[in-house]
N, C-alpha and C. Protein backbone atom coordinates (compact mmCIF):
# COMPACT_ATOMS: atom_id res chain seq x y z
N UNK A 1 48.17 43.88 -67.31
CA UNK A 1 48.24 44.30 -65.94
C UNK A 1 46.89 44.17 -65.24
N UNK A 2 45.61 44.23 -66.25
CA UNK A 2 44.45 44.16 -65.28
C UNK A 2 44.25 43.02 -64.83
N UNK A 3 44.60 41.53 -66.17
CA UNK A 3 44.35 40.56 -65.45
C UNK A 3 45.16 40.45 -64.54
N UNK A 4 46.48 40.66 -63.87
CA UNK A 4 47.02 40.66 -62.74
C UNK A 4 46.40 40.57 -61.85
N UNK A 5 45.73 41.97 -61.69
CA UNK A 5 45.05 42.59 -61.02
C UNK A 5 43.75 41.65 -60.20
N UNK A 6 43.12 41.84 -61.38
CA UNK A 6 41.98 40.39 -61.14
C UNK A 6 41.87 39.25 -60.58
N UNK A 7 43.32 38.65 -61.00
CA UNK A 7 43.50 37.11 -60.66
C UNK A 7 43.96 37.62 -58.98
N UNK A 8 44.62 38.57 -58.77
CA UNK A 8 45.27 39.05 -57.17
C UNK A 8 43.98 39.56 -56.53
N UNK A 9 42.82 39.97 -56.94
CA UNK A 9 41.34 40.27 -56.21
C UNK A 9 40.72 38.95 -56.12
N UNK A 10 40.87 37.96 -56.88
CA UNK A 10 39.96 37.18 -56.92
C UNK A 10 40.76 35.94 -55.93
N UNK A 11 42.27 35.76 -55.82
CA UNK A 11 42.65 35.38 -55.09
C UNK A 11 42.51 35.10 -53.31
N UNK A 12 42.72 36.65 -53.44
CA UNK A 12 42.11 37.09 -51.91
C UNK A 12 40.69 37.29 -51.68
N UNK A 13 39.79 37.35 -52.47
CA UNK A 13 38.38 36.81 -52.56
C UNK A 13 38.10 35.33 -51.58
N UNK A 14 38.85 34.82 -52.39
CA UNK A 14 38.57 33.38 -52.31
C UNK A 14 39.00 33.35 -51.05
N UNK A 15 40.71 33.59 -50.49
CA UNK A 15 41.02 33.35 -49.33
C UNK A 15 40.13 33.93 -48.11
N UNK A 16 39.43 34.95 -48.40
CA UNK A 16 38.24 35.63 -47.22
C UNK A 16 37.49 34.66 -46.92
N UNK A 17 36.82 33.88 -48.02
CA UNK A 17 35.80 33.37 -48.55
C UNK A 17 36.11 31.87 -47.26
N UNK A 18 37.47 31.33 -47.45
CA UNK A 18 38.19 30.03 -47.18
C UNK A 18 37.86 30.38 -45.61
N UNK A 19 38.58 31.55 -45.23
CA UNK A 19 38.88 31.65 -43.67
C UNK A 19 37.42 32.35 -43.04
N UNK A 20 36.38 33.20 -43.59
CA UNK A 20 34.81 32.85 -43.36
C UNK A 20 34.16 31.31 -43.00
N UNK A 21 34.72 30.42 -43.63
CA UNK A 21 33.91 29.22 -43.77
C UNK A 21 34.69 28.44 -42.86
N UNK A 22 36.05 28.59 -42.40
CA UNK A 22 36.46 27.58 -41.26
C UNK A 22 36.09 28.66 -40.11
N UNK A 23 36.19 29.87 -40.26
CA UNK A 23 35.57 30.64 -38.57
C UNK A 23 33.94 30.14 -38.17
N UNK A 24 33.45 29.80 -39.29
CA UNK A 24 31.97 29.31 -39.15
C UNK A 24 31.91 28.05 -38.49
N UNK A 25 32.80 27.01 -39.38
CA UNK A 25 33.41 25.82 -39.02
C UNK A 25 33.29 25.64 -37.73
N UNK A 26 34.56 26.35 -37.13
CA UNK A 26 35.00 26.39 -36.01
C UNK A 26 34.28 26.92 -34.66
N UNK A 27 33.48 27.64 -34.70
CA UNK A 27 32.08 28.39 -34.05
C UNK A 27 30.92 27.44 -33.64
N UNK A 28 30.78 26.41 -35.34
CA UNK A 28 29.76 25.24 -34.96
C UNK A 28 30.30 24.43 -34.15
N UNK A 29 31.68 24.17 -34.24
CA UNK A 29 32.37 22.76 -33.61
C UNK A 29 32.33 23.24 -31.85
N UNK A 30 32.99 24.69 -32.06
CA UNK A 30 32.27 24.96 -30.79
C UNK A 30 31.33 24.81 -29.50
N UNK A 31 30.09 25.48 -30.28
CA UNK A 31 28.60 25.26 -29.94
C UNK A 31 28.25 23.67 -29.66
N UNK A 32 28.31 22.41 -30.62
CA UNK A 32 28.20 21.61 -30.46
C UNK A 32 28.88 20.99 -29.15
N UNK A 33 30.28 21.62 -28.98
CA UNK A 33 30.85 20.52 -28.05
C UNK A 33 30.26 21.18 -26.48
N UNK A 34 29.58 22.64 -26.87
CA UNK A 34 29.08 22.91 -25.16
C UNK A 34 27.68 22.34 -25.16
N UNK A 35 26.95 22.55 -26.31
CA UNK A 35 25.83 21.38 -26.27
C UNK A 35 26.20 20.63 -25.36
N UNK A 36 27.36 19.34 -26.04
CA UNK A 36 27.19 18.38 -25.34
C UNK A 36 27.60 18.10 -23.61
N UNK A 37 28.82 18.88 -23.58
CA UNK A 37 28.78 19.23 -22.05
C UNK A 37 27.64 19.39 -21.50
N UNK A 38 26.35 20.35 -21.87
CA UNK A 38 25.66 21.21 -21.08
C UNK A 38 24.46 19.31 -21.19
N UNK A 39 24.49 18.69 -22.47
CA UNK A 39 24.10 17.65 -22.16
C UNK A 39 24.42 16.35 -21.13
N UNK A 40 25.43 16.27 -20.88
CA UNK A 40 26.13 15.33 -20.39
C UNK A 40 25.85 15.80 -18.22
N UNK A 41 26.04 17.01 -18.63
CA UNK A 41 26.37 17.77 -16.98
C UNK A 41 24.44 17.67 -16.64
N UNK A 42 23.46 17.57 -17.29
CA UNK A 42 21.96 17.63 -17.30
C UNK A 42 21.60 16.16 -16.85
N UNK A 43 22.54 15.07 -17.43
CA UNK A 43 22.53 13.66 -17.62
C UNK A 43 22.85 13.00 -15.95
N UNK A 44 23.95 13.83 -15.83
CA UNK A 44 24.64 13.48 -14.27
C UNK A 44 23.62 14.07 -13.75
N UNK A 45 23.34 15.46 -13.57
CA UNK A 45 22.69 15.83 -12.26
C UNK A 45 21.57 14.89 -12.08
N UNK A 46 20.33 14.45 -13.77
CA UNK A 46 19.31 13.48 -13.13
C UNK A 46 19.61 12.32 -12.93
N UNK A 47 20.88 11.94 -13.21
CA UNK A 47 21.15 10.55 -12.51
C UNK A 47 21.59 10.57 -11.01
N UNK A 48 22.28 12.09 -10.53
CA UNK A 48 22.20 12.15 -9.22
C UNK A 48 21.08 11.87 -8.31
N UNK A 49 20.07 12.90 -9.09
CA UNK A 49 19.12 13.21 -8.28
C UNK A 49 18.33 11.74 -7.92
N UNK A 50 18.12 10.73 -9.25
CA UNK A 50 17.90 9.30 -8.91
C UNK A 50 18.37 8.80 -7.64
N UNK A 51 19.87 8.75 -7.79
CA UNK A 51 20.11 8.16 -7.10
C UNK A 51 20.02 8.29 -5.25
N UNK A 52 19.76 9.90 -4.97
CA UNK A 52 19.41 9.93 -3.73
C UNK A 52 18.46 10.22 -3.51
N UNK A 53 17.08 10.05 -4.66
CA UNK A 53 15.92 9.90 -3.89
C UNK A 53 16.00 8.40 -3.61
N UNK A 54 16.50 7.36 -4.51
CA UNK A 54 16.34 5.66 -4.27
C UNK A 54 16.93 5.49 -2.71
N UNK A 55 17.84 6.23 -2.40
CA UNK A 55 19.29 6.09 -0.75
C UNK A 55 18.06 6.83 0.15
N UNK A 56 17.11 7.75 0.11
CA UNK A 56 16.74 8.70 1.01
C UNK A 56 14.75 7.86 1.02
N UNK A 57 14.40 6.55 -0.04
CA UNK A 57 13.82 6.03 0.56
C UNK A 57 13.90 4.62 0.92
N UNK A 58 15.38 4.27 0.76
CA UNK A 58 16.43 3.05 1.33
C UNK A 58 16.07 3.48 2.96
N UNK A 59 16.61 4.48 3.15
CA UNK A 59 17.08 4.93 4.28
C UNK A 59 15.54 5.11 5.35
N UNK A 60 14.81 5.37 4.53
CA UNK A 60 13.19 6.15 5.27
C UNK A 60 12.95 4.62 5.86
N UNK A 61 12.67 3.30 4.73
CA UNK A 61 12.39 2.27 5.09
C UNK A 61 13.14 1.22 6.02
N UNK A 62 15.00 1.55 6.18
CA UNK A 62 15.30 0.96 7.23
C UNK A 62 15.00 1.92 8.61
N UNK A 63 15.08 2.97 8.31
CA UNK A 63 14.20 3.87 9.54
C UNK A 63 13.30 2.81 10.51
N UNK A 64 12.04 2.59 9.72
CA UNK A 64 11.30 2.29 9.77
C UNK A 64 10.76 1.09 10.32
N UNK A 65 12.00 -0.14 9.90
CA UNK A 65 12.45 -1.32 9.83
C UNK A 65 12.99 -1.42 11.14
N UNK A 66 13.76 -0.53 11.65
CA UNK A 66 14.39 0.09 12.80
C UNK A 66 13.72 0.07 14.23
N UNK A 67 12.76 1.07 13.69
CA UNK A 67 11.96 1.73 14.95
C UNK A 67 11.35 0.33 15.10
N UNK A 68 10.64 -0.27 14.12
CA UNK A 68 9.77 -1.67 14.31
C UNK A 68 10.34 -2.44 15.39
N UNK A 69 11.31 -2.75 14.62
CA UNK A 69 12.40 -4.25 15.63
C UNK A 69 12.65 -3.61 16.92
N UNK A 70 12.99 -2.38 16.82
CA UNK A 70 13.13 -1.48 18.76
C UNK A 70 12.17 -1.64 19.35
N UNK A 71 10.78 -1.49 19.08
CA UNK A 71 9.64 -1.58 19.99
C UNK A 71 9.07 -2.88 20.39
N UNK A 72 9.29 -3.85 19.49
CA UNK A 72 8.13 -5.31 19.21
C UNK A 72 9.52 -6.27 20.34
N UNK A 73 8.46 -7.27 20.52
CA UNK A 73 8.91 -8.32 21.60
C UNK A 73 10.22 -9.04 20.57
N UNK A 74 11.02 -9.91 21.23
CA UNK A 74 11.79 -10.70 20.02
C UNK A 74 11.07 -11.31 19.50
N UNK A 75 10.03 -12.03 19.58
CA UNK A 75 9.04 -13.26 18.70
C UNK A 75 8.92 -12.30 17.50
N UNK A 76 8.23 -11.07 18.15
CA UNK A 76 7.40 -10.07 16.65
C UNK A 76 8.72 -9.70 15.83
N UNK A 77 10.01 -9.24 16.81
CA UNK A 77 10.52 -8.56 15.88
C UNK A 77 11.87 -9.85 14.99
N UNK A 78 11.69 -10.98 15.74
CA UNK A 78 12.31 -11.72 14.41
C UNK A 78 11.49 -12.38 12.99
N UNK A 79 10.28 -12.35 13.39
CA UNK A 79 9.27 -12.58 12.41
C UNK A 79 9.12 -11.24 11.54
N UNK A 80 9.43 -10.36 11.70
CA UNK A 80 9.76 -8.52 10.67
C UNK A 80 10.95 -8.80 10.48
N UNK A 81 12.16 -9.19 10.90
CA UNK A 81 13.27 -9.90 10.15
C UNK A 81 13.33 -10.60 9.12
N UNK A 82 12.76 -11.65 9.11
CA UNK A 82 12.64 -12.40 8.74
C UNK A 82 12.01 -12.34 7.45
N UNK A 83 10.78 -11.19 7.50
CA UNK A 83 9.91 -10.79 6.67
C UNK A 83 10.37 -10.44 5.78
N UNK A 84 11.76 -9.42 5.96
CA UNK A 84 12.27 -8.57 5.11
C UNK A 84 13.84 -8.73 5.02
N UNK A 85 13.72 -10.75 5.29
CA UNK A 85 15.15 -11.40 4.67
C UNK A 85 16.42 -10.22 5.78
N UNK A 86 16.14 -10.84 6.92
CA UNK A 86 17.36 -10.24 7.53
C UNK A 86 17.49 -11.26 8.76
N UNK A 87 18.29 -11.24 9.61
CA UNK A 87 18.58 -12.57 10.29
C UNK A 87 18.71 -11.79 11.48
N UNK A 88 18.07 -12.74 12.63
CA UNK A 88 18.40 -11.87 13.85
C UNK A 88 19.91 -12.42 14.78
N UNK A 89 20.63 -11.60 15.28
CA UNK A 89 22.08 -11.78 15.45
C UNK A 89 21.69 -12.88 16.72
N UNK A 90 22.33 -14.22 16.38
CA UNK A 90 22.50 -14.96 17.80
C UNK A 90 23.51 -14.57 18.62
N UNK A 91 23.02 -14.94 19.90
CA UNK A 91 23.73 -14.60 21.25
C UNK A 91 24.94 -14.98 20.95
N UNK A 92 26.60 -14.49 21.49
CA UNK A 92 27.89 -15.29 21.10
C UNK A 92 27.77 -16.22 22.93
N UNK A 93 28.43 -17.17 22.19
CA UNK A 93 28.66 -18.15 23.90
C UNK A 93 30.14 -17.52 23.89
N UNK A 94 30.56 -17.62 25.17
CA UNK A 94 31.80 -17.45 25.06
C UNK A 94 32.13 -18.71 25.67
N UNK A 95 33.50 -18.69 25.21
CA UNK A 95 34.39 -19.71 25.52
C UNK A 95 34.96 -20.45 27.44
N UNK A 96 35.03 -21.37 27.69
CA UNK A 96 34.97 -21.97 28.54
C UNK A 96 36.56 -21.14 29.10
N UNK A 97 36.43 -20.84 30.88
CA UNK A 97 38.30 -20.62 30.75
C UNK A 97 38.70 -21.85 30.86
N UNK A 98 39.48 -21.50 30.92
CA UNK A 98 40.50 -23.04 30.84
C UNK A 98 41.32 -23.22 32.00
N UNK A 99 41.19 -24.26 32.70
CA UNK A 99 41.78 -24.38 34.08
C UNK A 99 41.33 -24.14 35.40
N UNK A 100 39.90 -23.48 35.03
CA UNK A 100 38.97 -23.01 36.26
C UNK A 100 37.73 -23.78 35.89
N UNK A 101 37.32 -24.08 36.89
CA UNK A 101 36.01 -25.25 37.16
C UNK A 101 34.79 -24.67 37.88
N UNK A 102 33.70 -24.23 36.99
CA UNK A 102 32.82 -23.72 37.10
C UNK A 102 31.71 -24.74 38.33
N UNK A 103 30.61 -23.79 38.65
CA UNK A 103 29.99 -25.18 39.94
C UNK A 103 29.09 -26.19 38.78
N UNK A 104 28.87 -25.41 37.53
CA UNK A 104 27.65 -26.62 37.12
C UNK A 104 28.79 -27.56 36.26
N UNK A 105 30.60 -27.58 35.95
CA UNK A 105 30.88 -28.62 35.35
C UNK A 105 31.43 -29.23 36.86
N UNK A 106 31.40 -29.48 37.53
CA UNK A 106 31.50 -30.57 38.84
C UNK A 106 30.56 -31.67 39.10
């Protein structure tokens, strides 16, 4: 009867022992996976933050680019176009009417 006994203590020993070591398990697997969230969510924000300081001195320099071409004569300001690979918009002609006879086609 004692070994009964024994083998039924040492049984449930073990099973404490089993369900200790997956609550541990399970605790690390845990921890790890908010690690990596708390990594991943750290990852975005400095790739945010990249990305709108690069847009906020995009933006400072067409500012800038801006004010230039507003103030300067067309000569200066298609030569700052030009500088910085941008094309200045040609005039549109418009189209002739049709059926009406202007004084300079006579």
């Amino acid at each position: 009867m004692t070994s009964l006994v024994t083998q039924n203590q040492s049984r449930i020993s073990r099973a404490a022992d089993y369900a200790n070591e997956q609550t541990l398990l399970k605790v690390q697997r845990m921890a790890e996976q908010r690690d990596a969230r708390m990594s991943e969510i750290a990852s975005i924000a400095q790739y945010r933050q990249k990305i709108n300081r690069e847009l906020m001195i995009e933006k400072h320099q067409a500012q800038k680019l801006l004010s230039t071409v507003r103030d300067a004569s067309p000569i200066k300001a298609q030569r700052v176009l030009k500088k910085h690979q941008f094309e200045m918009p040609k005039a549109q002609v418009l189209p002739k009417a049709v059926g009406k006879e202007t004084k300079l086609e006579k």
